[in-house]
C-alpha atoms as a PDB file:
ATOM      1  CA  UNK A   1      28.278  62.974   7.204  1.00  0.00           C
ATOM      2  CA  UNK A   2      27.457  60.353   4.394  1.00  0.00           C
ATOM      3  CA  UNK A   3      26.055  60.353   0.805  1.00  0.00           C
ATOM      4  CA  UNK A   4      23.342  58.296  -0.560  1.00  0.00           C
ATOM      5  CA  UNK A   5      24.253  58.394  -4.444  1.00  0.00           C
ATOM      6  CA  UNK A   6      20.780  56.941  -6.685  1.00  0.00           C
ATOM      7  CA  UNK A   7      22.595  56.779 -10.222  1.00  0.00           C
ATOM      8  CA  UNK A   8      21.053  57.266 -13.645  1.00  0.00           C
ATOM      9  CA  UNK A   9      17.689  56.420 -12.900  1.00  0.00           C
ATOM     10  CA  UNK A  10      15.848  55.847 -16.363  1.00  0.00           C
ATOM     11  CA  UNK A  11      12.927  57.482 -16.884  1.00  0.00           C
ATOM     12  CA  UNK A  12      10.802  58.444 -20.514  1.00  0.00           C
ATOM     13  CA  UNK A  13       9.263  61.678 -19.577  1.00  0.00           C
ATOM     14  CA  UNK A  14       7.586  64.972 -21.645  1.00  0.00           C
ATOM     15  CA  UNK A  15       9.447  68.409 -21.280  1.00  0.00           C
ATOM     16  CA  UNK A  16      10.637  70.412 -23.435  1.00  0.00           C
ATOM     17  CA  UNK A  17       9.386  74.111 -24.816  1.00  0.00           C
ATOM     18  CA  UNK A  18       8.937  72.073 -28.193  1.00  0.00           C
ATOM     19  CA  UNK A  19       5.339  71.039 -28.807  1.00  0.00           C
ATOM     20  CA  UNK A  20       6.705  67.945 -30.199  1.00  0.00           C
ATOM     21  CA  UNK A  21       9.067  67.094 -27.177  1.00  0.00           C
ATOM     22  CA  UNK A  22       6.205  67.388 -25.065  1.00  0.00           C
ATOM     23  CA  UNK A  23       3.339  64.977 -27.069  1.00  0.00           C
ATOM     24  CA  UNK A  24       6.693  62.535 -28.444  1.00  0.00           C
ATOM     25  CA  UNK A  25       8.637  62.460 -24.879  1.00  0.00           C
ATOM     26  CA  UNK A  26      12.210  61.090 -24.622  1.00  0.00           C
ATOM     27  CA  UNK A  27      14.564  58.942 -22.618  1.00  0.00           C
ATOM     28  CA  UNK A  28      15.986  61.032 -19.406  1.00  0.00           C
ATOM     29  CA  UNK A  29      18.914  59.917 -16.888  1.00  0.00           C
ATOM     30  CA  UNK A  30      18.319  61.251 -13.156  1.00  0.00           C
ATOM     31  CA  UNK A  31      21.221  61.414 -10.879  1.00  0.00           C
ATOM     32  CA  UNK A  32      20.362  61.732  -6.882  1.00  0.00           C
ATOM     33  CA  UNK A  33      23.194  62.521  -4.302  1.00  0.00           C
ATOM     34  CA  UNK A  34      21.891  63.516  -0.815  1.00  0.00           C
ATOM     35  CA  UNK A  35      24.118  64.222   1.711  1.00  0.00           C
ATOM     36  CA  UNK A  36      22.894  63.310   5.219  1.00  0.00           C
ATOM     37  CA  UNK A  37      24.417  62.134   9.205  1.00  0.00           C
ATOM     38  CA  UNK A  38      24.567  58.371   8.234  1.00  0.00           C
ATOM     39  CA  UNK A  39      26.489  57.499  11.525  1.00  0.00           C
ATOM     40  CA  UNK A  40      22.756  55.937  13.267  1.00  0.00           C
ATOM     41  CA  UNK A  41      22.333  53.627  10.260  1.00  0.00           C
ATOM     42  CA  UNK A  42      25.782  52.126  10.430  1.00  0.00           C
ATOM     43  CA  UNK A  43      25.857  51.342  13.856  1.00  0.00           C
ATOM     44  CA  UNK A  44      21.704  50.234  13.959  1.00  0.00           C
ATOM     45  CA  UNK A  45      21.208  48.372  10.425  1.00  0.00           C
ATOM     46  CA  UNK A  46      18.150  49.966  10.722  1.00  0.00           C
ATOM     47  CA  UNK A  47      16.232  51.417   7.541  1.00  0.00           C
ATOM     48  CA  UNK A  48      14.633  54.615   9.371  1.00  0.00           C
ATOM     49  CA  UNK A  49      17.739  55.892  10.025  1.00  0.00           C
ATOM     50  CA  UNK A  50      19.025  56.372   6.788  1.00  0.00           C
ATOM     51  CA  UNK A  51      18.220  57.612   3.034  1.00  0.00           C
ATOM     52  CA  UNK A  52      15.884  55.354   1.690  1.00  0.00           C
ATOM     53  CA  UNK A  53      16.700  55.005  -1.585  1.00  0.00           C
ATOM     54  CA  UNK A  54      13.420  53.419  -2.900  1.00  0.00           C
ATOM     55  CA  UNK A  55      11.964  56.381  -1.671  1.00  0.00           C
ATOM     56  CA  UNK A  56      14.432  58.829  -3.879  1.00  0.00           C
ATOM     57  CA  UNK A  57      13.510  56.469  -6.782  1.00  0.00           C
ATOM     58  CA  UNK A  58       9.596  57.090  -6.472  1.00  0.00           C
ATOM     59  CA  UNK A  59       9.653  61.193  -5.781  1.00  0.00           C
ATOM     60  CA  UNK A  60      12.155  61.275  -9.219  1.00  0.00           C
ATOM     61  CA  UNK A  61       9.698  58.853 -10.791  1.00  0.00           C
ATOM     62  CA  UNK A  62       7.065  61.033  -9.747  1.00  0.00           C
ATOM     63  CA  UNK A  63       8.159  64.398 -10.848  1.00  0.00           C
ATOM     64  CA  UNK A  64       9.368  63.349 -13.702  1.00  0.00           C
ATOM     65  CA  UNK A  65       5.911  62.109 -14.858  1.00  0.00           C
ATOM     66  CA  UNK A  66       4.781  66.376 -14.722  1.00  0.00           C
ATOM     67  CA  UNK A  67       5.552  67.920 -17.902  1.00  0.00           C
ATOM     68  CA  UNK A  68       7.666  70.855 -17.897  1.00  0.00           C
ATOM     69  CA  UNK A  69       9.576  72.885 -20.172  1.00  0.00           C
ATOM     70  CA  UNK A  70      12.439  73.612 -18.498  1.00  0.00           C
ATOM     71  CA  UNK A  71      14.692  70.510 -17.067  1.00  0.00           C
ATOM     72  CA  UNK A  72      15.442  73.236 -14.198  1.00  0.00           C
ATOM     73  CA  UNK A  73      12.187  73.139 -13.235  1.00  0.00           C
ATOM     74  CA  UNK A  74      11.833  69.387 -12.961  1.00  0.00           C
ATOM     75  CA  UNK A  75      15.404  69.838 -11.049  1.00  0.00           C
ATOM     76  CA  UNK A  76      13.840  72.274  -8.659  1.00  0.00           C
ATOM     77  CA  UNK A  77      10.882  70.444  -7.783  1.00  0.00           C
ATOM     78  CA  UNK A  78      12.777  66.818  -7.201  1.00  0.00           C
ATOM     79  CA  UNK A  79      14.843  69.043  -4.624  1.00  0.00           C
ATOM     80  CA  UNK A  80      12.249  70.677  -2.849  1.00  0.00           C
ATOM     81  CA  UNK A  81      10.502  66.863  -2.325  1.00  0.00           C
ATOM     82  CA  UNK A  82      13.585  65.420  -1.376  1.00  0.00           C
ATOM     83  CA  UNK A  83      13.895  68.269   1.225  1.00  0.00           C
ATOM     84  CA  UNK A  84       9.943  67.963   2.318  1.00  0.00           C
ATOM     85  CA  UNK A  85      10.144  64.049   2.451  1.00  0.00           C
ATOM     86  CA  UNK A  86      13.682  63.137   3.645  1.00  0.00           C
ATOM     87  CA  UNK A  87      14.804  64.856   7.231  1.00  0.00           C
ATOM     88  CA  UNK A  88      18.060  63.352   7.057  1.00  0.00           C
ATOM     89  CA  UNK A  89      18.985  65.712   3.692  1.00  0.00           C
ATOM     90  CA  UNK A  90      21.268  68.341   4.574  1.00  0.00           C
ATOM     91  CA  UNK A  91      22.214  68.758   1.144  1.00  0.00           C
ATOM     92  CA  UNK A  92      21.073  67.290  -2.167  1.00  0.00           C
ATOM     93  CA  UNK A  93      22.664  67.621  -5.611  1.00  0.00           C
ATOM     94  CA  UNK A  94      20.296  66.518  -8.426  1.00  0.00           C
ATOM     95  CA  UNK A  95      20.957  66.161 -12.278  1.00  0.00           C
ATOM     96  CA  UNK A  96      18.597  65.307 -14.898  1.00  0.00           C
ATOM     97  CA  UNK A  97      20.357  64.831 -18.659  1.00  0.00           C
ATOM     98  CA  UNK A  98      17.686  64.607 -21.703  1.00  0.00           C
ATOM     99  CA  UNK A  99      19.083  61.849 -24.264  1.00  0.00           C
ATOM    100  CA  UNK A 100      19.951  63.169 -27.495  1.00  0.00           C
ATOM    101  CA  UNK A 101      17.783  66.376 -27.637  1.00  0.00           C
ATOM    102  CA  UNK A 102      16.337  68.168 -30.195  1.00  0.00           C
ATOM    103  CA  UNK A 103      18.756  70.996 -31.176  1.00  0.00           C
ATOM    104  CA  UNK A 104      20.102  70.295 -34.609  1.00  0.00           C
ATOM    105  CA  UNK A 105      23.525  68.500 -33.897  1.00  0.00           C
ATOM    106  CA  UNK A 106      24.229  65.038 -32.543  1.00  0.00           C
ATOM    107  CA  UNK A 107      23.997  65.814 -29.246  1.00  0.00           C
ATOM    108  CA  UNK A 108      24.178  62.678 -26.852  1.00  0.00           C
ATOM    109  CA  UNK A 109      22.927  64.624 -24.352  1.00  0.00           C
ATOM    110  CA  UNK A 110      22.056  67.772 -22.359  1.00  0.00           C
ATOM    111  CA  UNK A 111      22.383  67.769 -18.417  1.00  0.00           C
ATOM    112  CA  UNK A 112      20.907  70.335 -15.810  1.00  0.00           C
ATOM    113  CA  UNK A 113      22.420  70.374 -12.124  1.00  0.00           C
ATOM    114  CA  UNK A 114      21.167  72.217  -9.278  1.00  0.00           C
ATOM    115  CA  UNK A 115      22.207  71.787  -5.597  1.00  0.00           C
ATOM    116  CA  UNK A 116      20.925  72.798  -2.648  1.00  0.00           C
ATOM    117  CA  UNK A 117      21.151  72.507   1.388  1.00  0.00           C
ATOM    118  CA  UNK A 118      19.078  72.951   4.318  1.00  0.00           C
END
């Protein structure tokens, strides 16, 4: 087993339970680890047989751009695509931290983490 590890991937995205969070938007930080058998790729050099990190990039980038309220949500989805689009996952570990949030304190920021596995 091997890890593909996509670190803080920048994204400006809309949830929040806030009406304000959701029409202003804010700066998020998306963290990727999938685990997966990366034995093929090291011996074949060959893309197909690996995580494709490009393609983690662009299902982040696109469920990020889906407004939701809860940052577990978001997490949840970006797992269940990374499970429906990647058949190497056997286990994926997502984090997405909202840069200082809204909650009355200087706050740098709030992170949710989920992980699942096949």
């Amino acid at each position: 087993m091997g890890k593909v590890k996509v670190n803080t991937i920048k994204v400006y995205a809309h949830h929040g339970c806030l009406k304000e969070e959701t029409i202003i938007g804010c700066d998020y930080h998306v963290d990727v680890v999938v685990d997966a058998d990366l034995k093929k790729a090291s011996l074949s050099d060959e893309l197909s047989e690996t995580v494709d990190y490009v393609h983690v990039n662009h299902i982040v980038k696109e469920e990020m751009a889906i407004p939701s309220k809860l940052l577990e949500h978001v997490v949840q989805r970006i797992i269940n695509r990374l499970f429906a689009e990647i058949s190497l996952a056997k286990k994926v570990k997502v984090a997405v931290s909202k840069l200082n949030p809204p909650i009355g304190g200087d706050v740098k920021e709030v992170t949710v983490i989920l992980k699942s596995k096949r």
